[in-house]
Protein backbone atom coordinates (compact mmCIF):
# COMPACT_ATOMS: atom_id res chain seq x y z
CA UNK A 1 -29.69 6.44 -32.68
CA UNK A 2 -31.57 9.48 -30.92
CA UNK A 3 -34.72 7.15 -30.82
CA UNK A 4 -32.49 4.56 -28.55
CA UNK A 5 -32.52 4.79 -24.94
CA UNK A 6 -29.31 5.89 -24.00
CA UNK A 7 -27.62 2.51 -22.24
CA UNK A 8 -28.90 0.75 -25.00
CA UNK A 9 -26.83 3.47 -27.47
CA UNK A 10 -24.16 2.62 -25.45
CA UNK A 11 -24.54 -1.16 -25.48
CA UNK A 12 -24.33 -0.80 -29.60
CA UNK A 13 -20.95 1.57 -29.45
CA UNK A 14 -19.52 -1.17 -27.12
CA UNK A 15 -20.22 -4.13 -29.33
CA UNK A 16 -19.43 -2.31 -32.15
CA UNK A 17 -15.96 -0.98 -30.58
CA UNK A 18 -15.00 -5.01 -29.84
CA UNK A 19 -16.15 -6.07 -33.46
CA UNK A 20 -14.31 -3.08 -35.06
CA UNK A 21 -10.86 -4.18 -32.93
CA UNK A 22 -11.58 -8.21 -33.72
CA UNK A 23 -11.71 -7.31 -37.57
CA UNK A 24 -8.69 -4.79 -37.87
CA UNK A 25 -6.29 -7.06 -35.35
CA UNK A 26 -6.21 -9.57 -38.28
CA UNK A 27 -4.37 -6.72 -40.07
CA UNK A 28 -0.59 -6.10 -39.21
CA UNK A 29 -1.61 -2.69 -39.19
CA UNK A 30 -4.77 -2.95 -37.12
CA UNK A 31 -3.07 -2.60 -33.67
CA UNK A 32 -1.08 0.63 -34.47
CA UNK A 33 -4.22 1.79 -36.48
CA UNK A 34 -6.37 1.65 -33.41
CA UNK A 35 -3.63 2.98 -30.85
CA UNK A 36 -3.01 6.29 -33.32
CA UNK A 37 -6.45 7.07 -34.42
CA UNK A 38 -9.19 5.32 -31.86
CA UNK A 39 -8.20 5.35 -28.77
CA UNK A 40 -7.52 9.35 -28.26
CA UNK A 41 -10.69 9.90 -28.48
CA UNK A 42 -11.50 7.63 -25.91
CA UNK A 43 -9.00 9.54 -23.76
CA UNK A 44 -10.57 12.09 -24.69
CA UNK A 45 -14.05 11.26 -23.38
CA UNK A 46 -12.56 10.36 -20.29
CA UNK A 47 -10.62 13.60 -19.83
CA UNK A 48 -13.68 15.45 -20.57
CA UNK A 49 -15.75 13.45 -17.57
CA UNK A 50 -12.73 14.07 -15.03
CA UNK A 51 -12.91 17.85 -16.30
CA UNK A 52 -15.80 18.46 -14.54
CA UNK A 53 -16.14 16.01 -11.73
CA UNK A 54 -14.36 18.37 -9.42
CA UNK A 55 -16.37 21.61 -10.19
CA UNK A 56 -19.69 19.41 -10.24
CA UNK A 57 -18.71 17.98 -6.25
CA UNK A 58 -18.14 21.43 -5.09
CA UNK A 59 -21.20 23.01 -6.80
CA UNK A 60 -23.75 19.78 -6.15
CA UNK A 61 -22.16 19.53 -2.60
CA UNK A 62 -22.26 23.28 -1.49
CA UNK A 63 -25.55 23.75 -3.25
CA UNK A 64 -27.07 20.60 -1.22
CA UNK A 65 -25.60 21.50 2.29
CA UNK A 66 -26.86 24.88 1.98
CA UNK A 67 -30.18 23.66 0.82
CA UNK A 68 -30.59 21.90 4.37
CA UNK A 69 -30.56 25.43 6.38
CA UNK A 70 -30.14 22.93 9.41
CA UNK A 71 -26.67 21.39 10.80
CA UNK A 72 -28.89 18.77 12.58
CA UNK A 73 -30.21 17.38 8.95
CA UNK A 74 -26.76 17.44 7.62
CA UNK A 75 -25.41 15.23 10.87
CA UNK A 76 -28.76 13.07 10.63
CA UNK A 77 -28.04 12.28 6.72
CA UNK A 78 -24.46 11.66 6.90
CA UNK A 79 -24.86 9.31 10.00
CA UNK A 80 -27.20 7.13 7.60
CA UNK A 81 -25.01 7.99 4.64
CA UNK A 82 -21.46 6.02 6.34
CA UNK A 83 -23.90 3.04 7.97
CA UNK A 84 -25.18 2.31 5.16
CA UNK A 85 -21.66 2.47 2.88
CA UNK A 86 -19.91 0.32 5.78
CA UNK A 87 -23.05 -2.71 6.01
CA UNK A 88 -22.73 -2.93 2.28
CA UNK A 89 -19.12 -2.86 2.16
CA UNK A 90 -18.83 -5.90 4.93
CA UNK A 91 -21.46 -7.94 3.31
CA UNK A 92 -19.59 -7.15 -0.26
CA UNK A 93 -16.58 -9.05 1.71
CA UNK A 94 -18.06 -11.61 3.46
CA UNK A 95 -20.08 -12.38 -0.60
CA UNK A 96 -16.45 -12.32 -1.98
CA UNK A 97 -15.36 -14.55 0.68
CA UNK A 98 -17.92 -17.29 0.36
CA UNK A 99 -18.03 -17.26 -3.02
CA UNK A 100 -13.49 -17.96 -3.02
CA UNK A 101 -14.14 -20.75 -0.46
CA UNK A 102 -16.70 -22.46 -2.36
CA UNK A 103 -15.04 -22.95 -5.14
CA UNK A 104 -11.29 -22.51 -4.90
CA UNK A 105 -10.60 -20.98 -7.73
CA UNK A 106 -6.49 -20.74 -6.82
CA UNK A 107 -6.44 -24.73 -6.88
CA UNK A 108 -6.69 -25.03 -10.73
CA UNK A 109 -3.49 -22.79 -11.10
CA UNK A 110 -0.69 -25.10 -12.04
CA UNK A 111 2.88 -24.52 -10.83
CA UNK A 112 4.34 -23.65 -14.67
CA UNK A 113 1.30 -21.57 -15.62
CA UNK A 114 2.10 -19.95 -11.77
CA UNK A 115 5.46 -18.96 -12.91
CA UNK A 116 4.84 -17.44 -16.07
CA UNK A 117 2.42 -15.64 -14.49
CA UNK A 118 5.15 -13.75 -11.85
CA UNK A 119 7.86 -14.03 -15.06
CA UNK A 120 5.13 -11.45 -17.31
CA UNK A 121 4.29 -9.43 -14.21
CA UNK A 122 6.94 -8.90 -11.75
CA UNK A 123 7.73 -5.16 -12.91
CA UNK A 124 3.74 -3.89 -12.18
CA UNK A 125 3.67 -5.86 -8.77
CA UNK A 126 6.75 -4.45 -7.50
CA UNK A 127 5.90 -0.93 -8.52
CA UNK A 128 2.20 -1.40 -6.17
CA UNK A 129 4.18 -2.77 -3.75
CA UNK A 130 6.22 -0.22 -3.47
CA UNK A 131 3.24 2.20 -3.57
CA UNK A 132 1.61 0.55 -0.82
CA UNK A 133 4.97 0.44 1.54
CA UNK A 134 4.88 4.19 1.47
CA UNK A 135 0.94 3.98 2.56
CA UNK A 136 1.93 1.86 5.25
CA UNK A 137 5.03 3.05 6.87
CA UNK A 138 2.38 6.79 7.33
CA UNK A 139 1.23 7.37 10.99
CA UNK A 140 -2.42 6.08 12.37
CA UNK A 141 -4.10 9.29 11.44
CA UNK A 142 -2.01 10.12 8.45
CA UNK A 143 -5.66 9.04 6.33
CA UNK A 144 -7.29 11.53 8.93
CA UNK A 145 -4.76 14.27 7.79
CA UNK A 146 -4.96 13.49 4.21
CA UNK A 147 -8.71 14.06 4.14
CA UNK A 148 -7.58 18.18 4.74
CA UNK A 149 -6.35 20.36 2.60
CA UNK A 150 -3.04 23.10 2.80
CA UNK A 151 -4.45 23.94 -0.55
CA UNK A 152 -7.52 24.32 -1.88
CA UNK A 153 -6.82 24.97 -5.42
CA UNK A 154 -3.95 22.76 -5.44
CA UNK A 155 -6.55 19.37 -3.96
CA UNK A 156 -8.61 20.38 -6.61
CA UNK A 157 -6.07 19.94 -9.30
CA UNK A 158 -5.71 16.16 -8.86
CA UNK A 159 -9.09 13.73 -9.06
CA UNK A 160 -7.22 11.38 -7.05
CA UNK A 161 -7.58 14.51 -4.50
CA UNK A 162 -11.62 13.86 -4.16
CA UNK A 163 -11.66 13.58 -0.32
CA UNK A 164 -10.11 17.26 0.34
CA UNK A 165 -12.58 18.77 -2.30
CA UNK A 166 -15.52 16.88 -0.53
CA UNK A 167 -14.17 18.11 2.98
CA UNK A 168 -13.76 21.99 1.27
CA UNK A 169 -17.00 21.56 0.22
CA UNK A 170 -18.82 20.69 3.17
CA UNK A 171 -16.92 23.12 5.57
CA UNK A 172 -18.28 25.88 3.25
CA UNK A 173 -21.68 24.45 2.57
CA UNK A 174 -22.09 24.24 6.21
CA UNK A 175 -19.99 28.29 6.76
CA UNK A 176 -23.33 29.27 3.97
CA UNK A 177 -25.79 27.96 6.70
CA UNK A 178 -24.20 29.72 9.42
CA UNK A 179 -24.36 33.29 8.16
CA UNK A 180 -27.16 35.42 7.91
CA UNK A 181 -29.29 34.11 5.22
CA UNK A 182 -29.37 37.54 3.73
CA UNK A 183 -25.72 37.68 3.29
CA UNK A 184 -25.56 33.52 2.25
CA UNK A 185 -28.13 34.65 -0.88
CA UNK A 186 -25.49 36.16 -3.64
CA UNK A 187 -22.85 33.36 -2.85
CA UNK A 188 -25.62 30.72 -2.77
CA UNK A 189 -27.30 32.01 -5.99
CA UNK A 190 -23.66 31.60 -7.61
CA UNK A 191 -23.52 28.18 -6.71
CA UNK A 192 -26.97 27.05 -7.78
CA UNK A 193 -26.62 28.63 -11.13
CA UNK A 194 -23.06 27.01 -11.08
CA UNK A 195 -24.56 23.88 -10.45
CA UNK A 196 -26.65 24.06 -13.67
CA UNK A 197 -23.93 24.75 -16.19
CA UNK A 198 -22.46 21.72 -15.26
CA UNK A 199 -25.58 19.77 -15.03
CA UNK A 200 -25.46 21.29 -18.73
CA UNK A 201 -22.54 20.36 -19.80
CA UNK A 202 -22.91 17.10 -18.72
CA UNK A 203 -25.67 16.43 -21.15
CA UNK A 204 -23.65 17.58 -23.78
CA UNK A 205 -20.65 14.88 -22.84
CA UNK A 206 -23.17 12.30 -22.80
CA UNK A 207 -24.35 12.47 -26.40
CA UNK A 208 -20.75 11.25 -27.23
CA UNK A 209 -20.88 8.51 -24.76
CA UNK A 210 -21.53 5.85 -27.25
CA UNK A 211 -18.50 7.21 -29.48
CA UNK A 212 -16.27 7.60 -26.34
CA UNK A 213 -17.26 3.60 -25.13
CA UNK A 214 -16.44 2.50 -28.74
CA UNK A 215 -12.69 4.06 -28.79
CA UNK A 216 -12.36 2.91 -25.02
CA UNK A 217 -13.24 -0.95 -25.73
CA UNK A 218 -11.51 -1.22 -29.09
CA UNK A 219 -8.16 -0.31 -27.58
CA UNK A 220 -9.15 -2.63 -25.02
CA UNK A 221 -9.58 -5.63 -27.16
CA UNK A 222 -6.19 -4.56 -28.88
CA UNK A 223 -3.61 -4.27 -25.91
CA UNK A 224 -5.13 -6.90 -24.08
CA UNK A 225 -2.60 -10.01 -22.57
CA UNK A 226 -2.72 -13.28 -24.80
CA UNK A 227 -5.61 -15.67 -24.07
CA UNK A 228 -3.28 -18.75 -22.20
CA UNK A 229 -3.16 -16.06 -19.47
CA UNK A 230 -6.83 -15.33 -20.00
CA UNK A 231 -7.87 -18.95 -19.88
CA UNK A 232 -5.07 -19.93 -17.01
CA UNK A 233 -7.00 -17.63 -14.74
CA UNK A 234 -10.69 -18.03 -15.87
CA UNK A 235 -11.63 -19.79 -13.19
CA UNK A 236 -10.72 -16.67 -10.64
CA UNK A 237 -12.11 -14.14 -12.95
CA UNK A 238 -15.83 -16.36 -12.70
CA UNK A 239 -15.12 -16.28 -9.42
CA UNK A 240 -15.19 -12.82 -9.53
CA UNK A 241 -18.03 -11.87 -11.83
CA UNK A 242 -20.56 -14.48 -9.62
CA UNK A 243 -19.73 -12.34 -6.49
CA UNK A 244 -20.12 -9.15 -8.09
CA UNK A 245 -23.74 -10.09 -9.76
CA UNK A 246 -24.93 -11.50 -6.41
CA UNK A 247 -23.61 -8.13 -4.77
CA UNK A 248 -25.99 -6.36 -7.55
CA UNK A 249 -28.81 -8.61 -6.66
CA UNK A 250 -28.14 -7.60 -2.67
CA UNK A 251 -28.61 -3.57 -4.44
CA UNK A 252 -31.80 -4.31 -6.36
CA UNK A 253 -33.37 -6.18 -3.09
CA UNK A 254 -32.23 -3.72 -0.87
CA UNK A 255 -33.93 -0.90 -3.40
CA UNK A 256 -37.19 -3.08 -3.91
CA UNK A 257 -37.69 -3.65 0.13
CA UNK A 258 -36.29 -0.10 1.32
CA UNK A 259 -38.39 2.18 -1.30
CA UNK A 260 -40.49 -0.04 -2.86
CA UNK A 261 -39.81 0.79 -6.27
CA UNK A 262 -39.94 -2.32 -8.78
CA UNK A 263 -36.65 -4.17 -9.75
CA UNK A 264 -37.19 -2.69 -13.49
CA UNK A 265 -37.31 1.23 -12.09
CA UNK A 266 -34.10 1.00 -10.25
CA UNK A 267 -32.06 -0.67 -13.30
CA UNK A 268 -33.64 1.10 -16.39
CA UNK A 269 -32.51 3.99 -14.52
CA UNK A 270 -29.07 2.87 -13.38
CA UNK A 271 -27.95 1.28 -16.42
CA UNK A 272 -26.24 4.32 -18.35
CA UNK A 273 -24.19 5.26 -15.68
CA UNK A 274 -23.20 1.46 -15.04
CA UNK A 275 -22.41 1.05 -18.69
CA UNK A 276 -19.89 4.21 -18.53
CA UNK A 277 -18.52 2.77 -15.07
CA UNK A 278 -17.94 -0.44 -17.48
CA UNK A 279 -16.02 1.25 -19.77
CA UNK A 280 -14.05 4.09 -17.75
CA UNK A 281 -13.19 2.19 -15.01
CA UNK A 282 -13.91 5.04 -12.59
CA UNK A 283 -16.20 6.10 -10.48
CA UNK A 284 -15.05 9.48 -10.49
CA UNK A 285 -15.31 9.84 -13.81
CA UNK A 286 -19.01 8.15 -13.47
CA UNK A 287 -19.97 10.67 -11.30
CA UNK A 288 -21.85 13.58 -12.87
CA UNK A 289 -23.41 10.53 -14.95
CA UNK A 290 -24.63 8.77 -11.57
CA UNK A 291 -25.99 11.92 -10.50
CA UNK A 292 -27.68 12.99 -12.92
CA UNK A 293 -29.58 9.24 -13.33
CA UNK A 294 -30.19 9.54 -9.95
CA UNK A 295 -31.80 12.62 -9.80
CA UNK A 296 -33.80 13.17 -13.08
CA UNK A 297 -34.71 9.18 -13.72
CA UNK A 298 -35.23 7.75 -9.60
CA UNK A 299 -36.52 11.06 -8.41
CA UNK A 300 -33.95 11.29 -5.57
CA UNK A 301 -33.98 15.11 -4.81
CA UNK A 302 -30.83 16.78 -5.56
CA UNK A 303 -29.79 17.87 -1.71
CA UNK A 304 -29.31 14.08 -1.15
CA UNK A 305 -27.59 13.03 -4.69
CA UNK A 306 -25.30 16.01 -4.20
CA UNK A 307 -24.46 14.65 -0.33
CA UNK A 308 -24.41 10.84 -0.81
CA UNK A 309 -22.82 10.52 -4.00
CA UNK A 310 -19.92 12.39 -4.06
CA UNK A 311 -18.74 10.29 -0.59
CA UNK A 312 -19.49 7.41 -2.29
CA UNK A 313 -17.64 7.75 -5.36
CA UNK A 314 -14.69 8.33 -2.49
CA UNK A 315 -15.28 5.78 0.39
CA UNK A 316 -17.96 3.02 -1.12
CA UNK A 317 -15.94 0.59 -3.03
CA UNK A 318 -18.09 -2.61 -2.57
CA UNK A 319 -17.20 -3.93 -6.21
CA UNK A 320 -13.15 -3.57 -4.99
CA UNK A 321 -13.82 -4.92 -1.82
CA UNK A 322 -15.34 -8.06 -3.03
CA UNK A 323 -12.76 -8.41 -5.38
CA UNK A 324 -9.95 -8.00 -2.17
CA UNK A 325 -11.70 -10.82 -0.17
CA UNK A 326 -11.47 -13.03 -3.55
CA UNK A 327 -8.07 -11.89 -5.02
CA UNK A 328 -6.48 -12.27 -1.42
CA UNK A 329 -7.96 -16.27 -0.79
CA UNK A 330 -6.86 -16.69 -4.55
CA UNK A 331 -3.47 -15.83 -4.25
CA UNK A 332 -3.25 -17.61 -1.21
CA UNK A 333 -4.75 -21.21 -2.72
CA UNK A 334 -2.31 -20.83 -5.54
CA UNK A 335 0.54 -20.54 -3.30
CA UNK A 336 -0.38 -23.60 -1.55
CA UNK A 337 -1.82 -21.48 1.63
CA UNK A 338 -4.73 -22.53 4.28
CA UNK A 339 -6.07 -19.56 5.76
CA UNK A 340 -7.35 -19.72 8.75
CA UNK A 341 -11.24 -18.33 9.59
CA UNK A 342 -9.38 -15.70 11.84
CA UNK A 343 -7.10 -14.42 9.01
CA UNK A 344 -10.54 -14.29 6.75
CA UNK A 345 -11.73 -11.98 9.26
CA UNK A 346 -9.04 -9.84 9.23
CA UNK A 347 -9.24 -9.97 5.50
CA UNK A 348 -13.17 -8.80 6.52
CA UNK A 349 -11.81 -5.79 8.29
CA UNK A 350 -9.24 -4.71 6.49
CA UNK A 351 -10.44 -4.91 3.04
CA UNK A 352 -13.31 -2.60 4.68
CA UNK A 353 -11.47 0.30 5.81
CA UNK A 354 -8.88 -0.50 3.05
CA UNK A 355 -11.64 0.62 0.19
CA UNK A 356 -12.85 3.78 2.20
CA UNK A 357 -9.30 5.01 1.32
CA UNK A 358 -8.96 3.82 -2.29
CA UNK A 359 -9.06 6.50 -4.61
CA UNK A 360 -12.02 6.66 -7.35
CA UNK A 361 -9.84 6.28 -10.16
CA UNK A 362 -8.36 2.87 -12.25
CA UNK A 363 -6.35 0.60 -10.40
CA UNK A 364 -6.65 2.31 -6.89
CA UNK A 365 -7.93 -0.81 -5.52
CA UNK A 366 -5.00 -3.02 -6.89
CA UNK A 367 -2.27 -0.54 -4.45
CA UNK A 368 -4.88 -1.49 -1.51
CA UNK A 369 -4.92 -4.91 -2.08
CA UNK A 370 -1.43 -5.00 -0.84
CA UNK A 371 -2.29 -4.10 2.32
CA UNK A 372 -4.79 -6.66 2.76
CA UNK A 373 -2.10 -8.82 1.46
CA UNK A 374 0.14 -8.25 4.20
CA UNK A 375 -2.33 -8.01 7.09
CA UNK A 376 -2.99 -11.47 5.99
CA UNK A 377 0.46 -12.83 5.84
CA UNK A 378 0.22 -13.72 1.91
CA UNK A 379 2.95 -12.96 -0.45
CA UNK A 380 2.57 -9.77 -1.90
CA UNK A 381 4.53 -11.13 -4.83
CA UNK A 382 1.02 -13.27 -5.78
CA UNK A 383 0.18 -9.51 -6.96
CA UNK A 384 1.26 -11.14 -10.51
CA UNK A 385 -0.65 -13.71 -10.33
CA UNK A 386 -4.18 -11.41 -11.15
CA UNK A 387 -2.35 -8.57 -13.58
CA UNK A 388 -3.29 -10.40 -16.39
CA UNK A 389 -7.34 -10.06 -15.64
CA UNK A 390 -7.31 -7.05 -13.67
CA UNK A 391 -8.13 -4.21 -16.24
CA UNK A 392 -11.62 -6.33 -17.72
CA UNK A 393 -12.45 -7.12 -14.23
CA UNK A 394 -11.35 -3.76 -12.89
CA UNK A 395 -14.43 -2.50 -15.05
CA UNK A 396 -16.82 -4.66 -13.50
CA UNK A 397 -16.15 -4.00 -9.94
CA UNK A 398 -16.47 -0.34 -11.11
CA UNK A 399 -19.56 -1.14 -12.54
CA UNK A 400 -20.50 -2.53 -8.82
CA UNK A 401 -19.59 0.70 -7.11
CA UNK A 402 -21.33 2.93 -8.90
CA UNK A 403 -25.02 0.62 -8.54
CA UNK A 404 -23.80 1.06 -4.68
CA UNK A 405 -23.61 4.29 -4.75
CA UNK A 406 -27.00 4.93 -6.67
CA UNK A 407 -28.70 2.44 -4.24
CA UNK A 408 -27.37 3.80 -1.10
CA UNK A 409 -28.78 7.33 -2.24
CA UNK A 410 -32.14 5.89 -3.17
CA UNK A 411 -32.27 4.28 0.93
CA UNK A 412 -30.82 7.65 2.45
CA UNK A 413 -33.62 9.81 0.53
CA UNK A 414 -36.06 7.21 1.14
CA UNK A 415 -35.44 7.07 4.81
CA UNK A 416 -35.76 11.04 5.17
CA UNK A 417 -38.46 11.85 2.77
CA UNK A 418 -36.68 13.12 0.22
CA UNK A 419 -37.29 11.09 -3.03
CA UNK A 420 -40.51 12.18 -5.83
CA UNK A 421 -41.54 11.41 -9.47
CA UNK A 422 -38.34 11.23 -11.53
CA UNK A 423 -37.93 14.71 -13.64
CA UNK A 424 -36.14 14.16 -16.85
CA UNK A 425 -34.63 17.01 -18.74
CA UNK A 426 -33.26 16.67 -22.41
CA UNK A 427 -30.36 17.81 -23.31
CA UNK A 428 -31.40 20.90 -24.98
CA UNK A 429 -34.00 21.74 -22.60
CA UNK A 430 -34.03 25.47 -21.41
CA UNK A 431 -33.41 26.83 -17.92
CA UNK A 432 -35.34 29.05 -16.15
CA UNK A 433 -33.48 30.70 -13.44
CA UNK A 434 -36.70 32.62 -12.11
CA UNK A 435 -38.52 28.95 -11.78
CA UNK A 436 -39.84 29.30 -8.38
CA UNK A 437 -38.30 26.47 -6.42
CA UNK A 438 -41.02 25.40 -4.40
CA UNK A 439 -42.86 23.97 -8.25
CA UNK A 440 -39.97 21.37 -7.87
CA UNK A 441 -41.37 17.59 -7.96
CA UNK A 442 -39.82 17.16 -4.33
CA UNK A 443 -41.18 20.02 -3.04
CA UNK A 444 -44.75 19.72 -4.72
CA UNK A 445 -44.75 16.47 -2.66
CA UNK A 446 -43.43 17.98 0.48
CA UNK A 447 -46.30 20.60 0.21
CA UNK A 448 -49.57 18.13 -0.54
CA UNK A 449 -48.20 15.81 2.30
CA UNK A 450 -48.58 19.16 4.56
């Protein structure tokens, strides 16, 4: 296994999770077998990705704002950073829309298969809905007060939290830059060797990734919804899945014409990260994964990783976005609906700014689609209609986030000169602190272009 690339390790513990479940679910016993004694440790690789996503955004994030030593660079890379997340984001609607019109999935839904659907479901829409009515009756800027914490400690104890740790982190990255440099050094020091540890640790978490994916997708296989429902909606779920590949062909063009890297260098590198995006379902939990592919494998230096990513785990949710724009038309062919090209662009808009505020964790995007729902005049009570498929395809749009996010960092350290030769480190690779920092690939490059 050590002699495998690491996405293909992960490609065997998948397979090998699904074939395990298949075999024991023709047991009585296999279900309860797997739900005991598999899928903790599963949770378990999950919990110990979550555990470190917050300390890795507020080291990575201070570290790389301090690293700029110039407010105008930080206001220069952000501006690129949110064009670039809201021009993917509308074309990952308008994909998701073409793709629903073309070939109406909603229409092969028949009226019984309709009901049973709402009949199995009810309980799960009503609870979103009612999740989404609280989101809803808040004020215009109650998103814009949300983003700030009362409570440092207290944002940081919740993942779903990641916009008030990003906002912390910035406001004291950019605090480090303002003070003499002499008095910045200890705190900054802290925070660099900070950022290492859990640059550490995250190589250690990784060489149980293909354990982890094989507990997550063999409880998977085993609580799944029976296969009518499956096949009763298969023609939505394609739907789907052809929008989200054509949105990961948009990312590989985007890559090949922006940096002019080949196709192969931007998904050999991605491919572990979008393998645990697969099977987590989270980008937050992808994180310190996406980073670290970024960095070591694409050569994107680490004050641009540490700025882009992080807001993109948070506010670039192409992969949900698409799957709004489809879910919404969906819902509304199956309930007999003709939307009109003016309520398509509303779905346009609103599914934009709807998936800068869905959180990076499972399911977030299922609580926005509700308000897309509404802005569009469609029953939320469809919600039931696309429970049965959400979780496997909830995994793919993940999977679609997480290549945004990696691309979008790739164009904003392209466009400021901040991408070299990828440096990869091994897990057990030692540390120097007293490296000097100018020997750095990115900085080797900076100094022969001088």
């Amino acid at each position: 296994m050590k002699k495998l690339a690491l996405h293909w390790q992960i490609l065997l513990g998948m397979a090998a999770g699904v074939i395990f479940a298949l075999i024991l679910t023709n047991f009585s016993w296999g279900a309860e077998f797997i739900g005991d004694w598999v899928k903790p440790f599963g949770n378990i690789f999950i919990n110990a990705l979550k555990l470190i996503a917050v300390p890795l955004i507020l080291a990575s994030l201070i570290k790389g704002i301090s690293d700029l030593k110039d407010i105008s660079k930080l206001s220069k890379m952000g501006a690129r950073t949110i064009g670039i997340y809201i021009f993917t984001t509308v074309i990952a609607v308008s994909i998701g829309l073409g793709m629903v019109n073309l070939i109406k999935p909603g229409n092969a839904i028949t009226a019984e298969t309709q009901q049973d659907l709402i009949a199995s479901y009810e309980g799960d829409a009503s609870g979103v809905k009612a999740n989404a009515d609280k989101q809803r009756e808040s004020g215009p800027l109650q998103a814009l007060e949300d983003i700030v914490p009362d409570n440092i400690f207290a944002a940081a104890g919740d993942n779903a939290n990641m916009l008030q740790v990003i906002f912390f982190a910035i406001f004291f990255g950019i605090g480090l830059i303002l003070i003499p440099e002499k008095t910045a050094k200890p705190v900054k020091d802290f925070f660099d060797g900070f950022n290492e540890v859990i640059l550490k640790m995250i190589d250690l978490i990784m060489l149980t990734a293909p354990y982890g994916v094989f507990a997550l997708l063999a409880a998977l296989v085993v609580e799944s919804p029976s296969t009518d429902l499956f096949a009763a909606l298969a023609m939505y779920g394609v739907t789907v899945l052809i929008g989200l590949a054509l949105m990961i062909g948009f990312y590989i063009l985007l890559v090949w014409v922006v940096t002019k890297n080949k196709p192969s260098f931007f998904i050999n590198g991605i491919a572990p990260a979008q393998l645990l995006a697969f099977s987590t379902s989270s980008s937050a939990a992808t994180l310190p994964v996406t980073m670290e592919r970024v960095e070591e494998h694409m050569g994107v230096s680490r004050e641009v990783s540490s700025f882009v990513l992080p807001i993109g785990a948070t506010i670039n949710m192409d992969g949900t976005s698409l799957y709004q724009a489809i879910a919404a038309v969906f819902i509304a062919q199956a309930f007999g609906m003709d939307l009109s090209i003016g309520a398509q662009l509303g779905i346009i808009a609103t599914a934009t700014l709807a998936s800068i505020g869905s959180a990076a964790v499972p399911g977030a995007g299922m609580v926005m689609l509700v308000i897309v729902l509404a802005q569009a005049g469609i029953p939320e009570a469809g919600l039931a209609l696309i429970f049965a498929v959400d979780r496997p395809l909830d995994m793919c749009r993940t999977t679609v986030n997480v290549t945004g996010d990696a691309a979008v960092s790739l164009m904003v350290a392209k466009s400021v000169n901040k991408m070299g030769p990828p440096n990869v480190k091994e897990w057990d690779d030692d540390y120097h602190p007293d490296q000097n920092e100018d020997d750095t690939p990115n900085k080797v490059e900076e100094k022969e272009k001088a």
